[in-house]
C-alpha atoms as a PDB file:
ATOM      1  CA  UNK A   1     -75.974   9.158  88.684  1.00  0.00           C
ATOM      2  CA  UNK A   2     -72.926   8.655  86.279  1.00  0.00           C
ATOM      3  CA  UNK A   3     -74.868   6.313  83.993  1.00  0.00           C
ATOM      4  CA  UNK A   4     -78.083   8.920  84.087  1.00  0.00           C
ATOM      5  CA  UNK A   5     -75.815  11.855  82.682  1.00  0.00           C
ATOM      6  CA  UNK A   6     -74.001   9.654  79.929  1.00  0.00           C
ATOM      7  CA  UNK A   7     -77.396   8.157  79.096  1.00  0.00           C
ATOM      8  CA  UNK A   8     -78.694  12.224  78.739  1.00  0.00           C
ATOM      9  CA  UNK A   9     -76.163  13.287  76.724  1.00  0.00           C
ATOM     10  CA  UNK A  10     -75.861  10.188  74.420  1.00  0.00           C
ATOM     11  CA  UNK A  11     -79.880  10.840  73.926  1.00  0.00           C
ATOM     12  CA  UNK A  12     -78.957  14.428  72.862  1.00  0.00           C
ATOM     13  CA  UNK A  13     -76.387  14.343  70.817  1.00  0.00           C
ATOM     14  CA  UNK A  14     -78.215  11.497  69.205  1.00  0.00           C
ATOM     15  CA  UNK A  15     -80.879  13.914  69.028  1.00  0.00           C
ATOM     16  CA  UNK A  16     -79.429  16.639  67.525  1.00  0.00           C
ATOM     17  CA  UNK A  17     -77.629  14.315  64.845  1.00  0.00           C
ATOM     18  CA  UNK A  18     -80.901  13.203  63.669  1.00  0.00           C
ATOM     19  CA  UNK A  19     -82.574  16.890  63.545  1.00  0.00           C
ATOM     20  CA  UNK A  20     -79.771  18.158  61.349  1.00  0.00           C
ATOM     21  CA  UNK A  21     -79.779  15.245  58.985  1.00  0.00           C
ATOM     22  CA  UNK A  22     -84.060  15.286  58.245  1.00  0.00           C
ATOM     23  CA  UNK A  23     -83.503  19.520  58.272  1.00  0.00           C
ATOM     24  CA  UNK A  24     -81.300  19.263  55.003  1.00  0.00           C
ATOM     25  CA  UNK A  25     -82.664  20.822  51.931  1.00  0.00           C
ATOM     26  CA  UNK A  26     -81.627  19.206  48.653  1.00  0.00           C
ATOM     27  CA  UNK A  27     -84.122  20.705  46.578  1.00  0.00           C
ATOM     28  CA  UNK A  28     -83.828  24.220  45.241  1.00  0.00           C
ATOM     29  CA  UNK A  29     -86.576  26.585  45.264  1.00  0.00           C
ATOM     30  CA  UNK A  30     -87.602  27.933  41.396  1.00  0.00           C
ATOM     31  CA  UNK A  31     -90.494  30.848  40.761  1.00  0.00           C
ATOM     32  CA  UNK A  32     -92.551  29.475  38.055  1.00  0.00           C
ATOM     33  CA  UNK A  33     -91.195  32.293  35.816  1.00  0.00           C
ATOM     34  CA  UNK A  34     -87.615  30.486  36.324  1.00  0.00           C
ATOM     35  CA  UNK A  35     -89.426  26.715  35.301  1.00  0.00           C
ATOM     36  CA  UNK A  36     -90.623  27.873  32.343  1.00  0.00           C
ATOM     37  CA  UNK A  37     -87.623  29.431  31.430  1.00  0.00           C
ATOM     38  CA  UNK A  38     -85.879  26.171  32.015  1.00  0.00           C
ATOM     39  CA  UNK A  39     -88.502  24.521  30.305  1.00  0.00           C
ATOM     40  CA  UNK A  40     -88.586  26.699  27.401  1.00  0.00           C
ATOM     41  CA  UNK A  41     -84.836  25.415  26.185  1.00  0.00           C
ATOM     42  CA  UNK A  42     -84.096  27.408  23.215  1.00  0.00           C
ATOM     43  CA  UNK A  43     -81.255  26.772  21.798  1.00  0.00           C
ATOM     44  CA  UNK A  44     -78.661  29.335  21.908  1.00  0.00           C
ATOM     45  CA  UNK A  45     -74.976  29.939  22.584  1.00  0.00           C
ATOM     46  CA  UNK A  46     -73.677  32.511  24.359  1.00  0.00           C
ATOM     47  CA  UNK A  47     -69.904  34.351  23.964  1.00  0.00           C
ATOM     48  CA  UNK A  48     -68.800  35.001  27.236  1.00  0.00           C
ATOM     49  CA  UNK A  49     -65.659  37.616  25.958  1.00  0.00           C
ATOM     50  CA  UNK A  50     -64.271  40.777  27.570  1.00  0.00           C
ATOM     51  CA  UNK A  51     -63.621  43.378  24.885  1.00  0.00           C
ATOM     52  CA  UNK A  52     -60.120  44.295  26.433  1.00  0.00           C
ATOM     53  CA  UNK A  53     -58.466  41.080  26.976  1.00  0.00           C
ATOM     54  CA  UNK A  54     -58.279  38.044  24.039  1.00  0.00           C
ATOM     55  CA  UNK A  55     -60.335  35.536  26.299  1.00  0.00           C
ATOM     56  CA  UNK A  56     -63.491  33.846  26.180  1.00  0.00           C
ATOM     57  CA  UNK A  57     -65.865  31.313  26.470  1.00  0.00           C
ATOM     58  CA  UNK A  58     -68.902  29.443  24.256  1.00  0.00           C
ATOM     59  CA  UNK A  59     -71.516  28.378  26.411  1.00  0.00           C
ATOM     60  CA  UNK A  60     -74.085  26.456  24.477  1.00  0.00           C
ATOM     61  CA  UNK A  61     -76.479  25.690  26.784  1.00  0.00           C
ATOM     62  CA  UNK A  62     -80.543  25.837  25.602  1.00  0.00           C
ATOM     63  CA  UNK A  63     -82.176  28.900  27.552  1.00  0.00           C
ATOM     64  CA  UNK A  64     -79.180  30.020  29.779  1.00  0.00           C
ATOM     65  CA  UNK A  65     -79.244  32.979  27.205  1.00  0.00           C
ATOM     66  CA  UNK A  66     -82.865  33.965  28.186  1.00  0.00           C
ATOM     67  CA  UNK A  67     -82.221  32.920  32.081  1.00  0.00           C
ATOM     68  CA  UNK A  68     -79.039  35.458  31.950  1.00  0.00           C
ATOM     69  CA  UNK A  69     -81.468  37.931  30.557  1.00  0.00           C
ATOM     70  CA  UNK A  70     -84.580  37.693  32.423  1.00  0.00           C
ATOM     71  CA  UNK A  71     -83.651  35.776  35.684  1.00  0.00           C
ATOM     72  CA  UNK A  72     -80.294  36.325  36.784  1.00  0.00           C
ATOM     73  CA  UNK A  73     -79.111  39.539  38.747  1.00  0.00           C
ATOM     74  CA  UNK A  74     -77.970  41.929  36.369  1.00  0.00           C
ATOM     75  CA  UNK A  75     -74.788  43.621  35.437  1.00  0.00           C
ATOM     76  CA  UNK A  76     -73.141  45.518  37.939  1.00  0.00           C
ATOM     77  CA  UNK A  77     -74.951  43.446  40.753  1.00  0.00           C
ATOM     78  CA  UNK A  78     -72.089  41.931  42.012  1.00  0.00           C
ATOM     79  CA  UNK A  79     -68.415  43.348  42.448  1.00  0.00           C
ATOM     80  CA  UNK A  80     -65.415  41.597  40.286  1.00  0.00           C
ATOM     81  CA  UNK A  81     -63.189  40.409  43.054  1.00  0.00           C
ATOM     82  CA  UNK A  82     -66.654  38.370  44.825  1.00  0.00           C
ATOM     83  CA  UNK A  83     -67.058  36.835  41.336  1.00  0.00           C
ATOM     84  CA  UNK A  84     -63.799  36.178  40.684  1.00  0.00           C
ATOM     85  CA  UNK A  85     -63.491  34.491  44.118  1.00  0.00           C
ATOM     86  CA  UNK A  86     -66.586  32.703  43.758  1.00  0.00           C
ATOM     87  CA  UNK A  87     -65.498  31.293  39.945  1.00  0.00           C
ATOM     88  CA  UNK A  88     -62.292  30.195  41.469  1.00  0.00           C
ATOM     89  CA  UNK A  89     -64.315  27.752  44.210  1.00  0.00           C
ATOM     90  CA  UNK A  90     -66.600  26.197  41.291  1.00  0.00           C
ATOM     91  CA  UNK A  91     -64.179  26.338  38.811  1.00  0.00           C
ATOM     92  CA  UNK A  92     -62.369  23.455  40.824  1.00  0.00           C
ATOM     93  CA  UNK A  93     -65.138  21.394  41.634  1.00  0.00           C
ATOM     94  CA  UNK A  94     -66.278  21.216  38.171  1.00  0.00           C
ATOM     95  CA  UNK A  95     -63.315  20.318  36.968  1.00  0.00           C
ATOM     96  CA  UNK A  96     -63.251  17.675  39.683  1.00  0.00           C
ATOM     97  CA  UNK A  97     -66.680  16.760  38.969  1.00  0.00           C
ATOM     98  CA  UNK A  98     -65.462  16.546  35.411  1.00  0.00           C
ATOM     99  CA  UNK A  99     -62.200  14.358  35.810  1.00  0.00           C
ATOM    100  CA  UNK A 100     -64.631  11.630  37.581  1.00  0.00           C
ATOM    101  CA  UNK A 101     -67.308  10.677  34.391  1.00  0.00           C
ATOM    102  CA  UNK A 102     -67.862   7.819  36.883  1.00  0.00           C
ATOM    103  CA  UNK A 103     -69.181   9.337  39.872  1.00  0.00           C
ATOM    104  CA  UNK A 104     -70.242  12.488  37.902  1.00  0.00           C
ATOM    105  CA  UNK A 105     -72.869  12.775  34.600  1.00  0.00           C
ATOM    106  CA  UNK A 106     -70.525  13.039  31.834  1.00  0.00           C
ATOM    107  CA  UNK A 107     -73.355  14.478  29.845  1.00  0.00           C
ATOM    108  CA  UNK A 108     -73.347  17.522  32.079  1.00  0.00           C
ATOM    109  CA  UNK A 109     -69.547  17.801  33.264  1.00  0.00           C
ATOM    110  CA  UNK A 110     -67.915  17.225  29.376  1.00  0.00           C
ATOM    111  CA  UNK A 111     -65.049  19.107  29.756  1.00  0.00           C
ATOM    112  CA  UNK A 112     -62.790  20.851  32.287  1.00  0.00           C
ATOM    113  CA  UNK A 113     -63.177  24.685  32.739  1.00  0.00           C
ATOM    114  CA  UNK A 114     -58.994  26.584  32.217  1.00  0.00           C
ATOM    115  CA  UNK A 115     -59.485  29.407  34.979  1.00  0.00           C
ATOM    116  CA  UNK A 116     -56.612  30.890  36.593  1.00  0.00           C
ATOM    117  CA  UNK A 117     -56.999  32.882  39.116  1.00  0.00           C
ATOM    118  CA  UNK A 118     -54.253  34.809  39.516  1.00  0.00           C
ATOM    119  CA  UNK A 119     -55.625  36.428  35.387  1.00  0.00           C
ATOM    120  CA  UNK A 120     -57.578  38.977  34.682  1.00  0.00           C
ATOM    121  CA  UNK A 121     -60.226  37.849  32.794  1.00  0.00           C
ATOM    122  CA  UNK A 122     -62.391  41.050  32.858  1.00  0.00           C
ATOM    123  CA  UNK A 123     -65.962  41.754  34.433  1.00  0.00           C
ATOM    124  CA  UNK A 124     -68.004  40.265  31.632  1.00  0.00           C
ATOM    125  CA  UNK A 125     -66.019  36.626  31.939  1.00  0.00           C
ATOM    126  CA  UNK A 126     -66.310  36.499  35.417  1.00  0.00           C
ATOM    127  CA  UNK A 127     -69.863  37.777  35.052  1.00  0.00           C
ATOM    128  CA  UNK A 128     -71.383  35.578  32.945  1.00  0.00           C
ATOM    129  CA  UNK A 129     -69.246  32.673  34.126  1.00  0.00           C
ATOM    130  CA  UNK A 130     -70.542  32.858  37.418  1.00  0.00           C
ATOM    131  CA  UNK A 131     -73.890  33.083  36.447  1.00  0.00           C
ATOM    132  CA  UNK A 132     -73.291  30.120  34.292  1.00  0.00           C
ATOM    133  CA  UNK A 133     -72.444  28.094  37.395  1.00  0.00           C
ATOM    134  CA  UNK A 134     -75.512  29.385  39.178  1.00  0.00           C
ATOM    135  CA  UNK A 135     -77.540  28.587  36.072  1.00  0.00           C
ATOM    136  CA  UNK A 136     -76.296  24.939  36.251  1.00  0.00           C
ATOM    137  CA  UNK A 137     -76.898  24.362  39.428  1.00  0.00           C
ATOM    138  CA  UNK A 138     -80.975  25.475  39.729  1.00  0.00           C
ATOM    139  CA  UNK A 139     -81.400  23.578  36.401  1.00  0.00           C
ATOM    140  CA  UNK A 140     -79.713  20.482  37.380  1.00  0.00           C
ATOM    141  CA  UNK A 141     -80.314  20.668  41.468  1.00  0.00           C
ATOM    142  CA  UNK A 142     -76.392  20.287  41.577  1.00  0.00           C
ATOM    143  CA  UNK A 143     -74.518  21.945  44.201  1.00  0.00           C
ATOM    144  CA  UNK A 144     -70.934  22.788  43.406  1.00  0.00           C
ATOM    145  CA  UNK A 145     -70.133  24.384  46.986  1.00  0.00           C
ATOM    146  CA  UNK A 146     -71.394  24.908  50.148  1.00  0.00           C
ATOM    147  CA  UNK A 147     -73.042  28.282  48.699  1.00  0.00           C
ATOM    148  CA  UNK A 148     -76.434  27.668  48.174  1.00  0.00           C
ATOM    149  CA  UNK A 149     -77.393  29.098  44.166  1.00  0.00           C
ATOM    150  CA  UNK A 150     -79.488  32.179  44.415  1.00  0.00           C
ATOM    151  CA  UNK A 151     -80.567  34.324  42.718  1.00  0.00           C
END
C-alpha cells in the first residue's frame, strides 16, 4: 500500500510539473493596429523631461513616438508612486541585462539606465519611462519582470 501512494503522488507531482511547463506563454499578444505600428518604424526621438526638475531622457527609438501616442495608456492612467515603483524593478534588470552584452543583445541593452529611486523625477519621466519599458518589451518579446507588458 506504501509503494501505491508514493507511486500516486510521484505520478502527480510529475504531472503537474509538466502541465505548468507546456502552459507557459512566451509570446505576447499584439492587435494588428500595434504590428503595424511596430512595423511602421519612423524614426523619431523622444525627450522624456519634467518641466520642474533639470532631468531627462533621449529615447531614440523608431515608432515608440507614435506607439506612446496611439497605443499606450494615456496620461494620467496610471498614478506616480505605481510608476515609479514599477521603473525601479526594470530599471535594474536592464541595467543587468545591460552589464552582460554576453548573455544579453548588446544591440538592444547599449547602455545602463541612472534611476534612483529615492529622486523625484516628476510624472512625465516616470511616465514615459515606463512606457518605454513596456514598449520594449511587446516589440522585442523581452520580459524584464515577472509583470507581464500590457497595455
Amino acid at each position: 500500500m506504501k509503494y501505491f501512494v508514493r507511486t500516486l503522488i510521484t505520478v502527480l507531482i510529475t504531472s503537474l510539473v509538466l502541465l505548468s511547463c507546456g502552459s507557459s506563454k512566451n509570446q505576447i499578444d499584439l492587435s494588428e493596429e500595434e504590428k503595424a505600428v511596430f512595423e511602421n518604424g519612423d524614426k523619431d526621438t523622444v525627450k522624456i523631461a519634467d518641466a520642474e526638475s533639470k532631468y531627462e531622457i533621449l529615447i531614440i527609438e523608431p515608432g515608440f513616438y507614435n506607439w506612446l501616442n496611439s497605443i499606450a495608456r494615456p496620461e494620467g492612467y496610471y498614478s506616480q508612486h505605481f510608476l515609479e515603483n514599477r521603473n525601479e524593478l526594470l530599471v535594474l534588470e536592464w541595467n543587468r541585462r545591460a552589464m552582460l552584452p554576453t548573455q544579453y543583445d548588446p544591440q538592444l541593452y547599449m547602455w545602463q539606465i541612472n534611476y534612483d529611486p529615492w529622486v523625484d523625477y516628476g510624472y512625465d519621466v516616470n511616465y514615459k519611462l515606463y512606457n518605454y519599458f513596456v514598449y520594449i518589451q511587446r516589440k522585442y518579446n523581452q520580459r524584464l519582470s515577472l509583470f507581464v507588458p500590457r497595455i
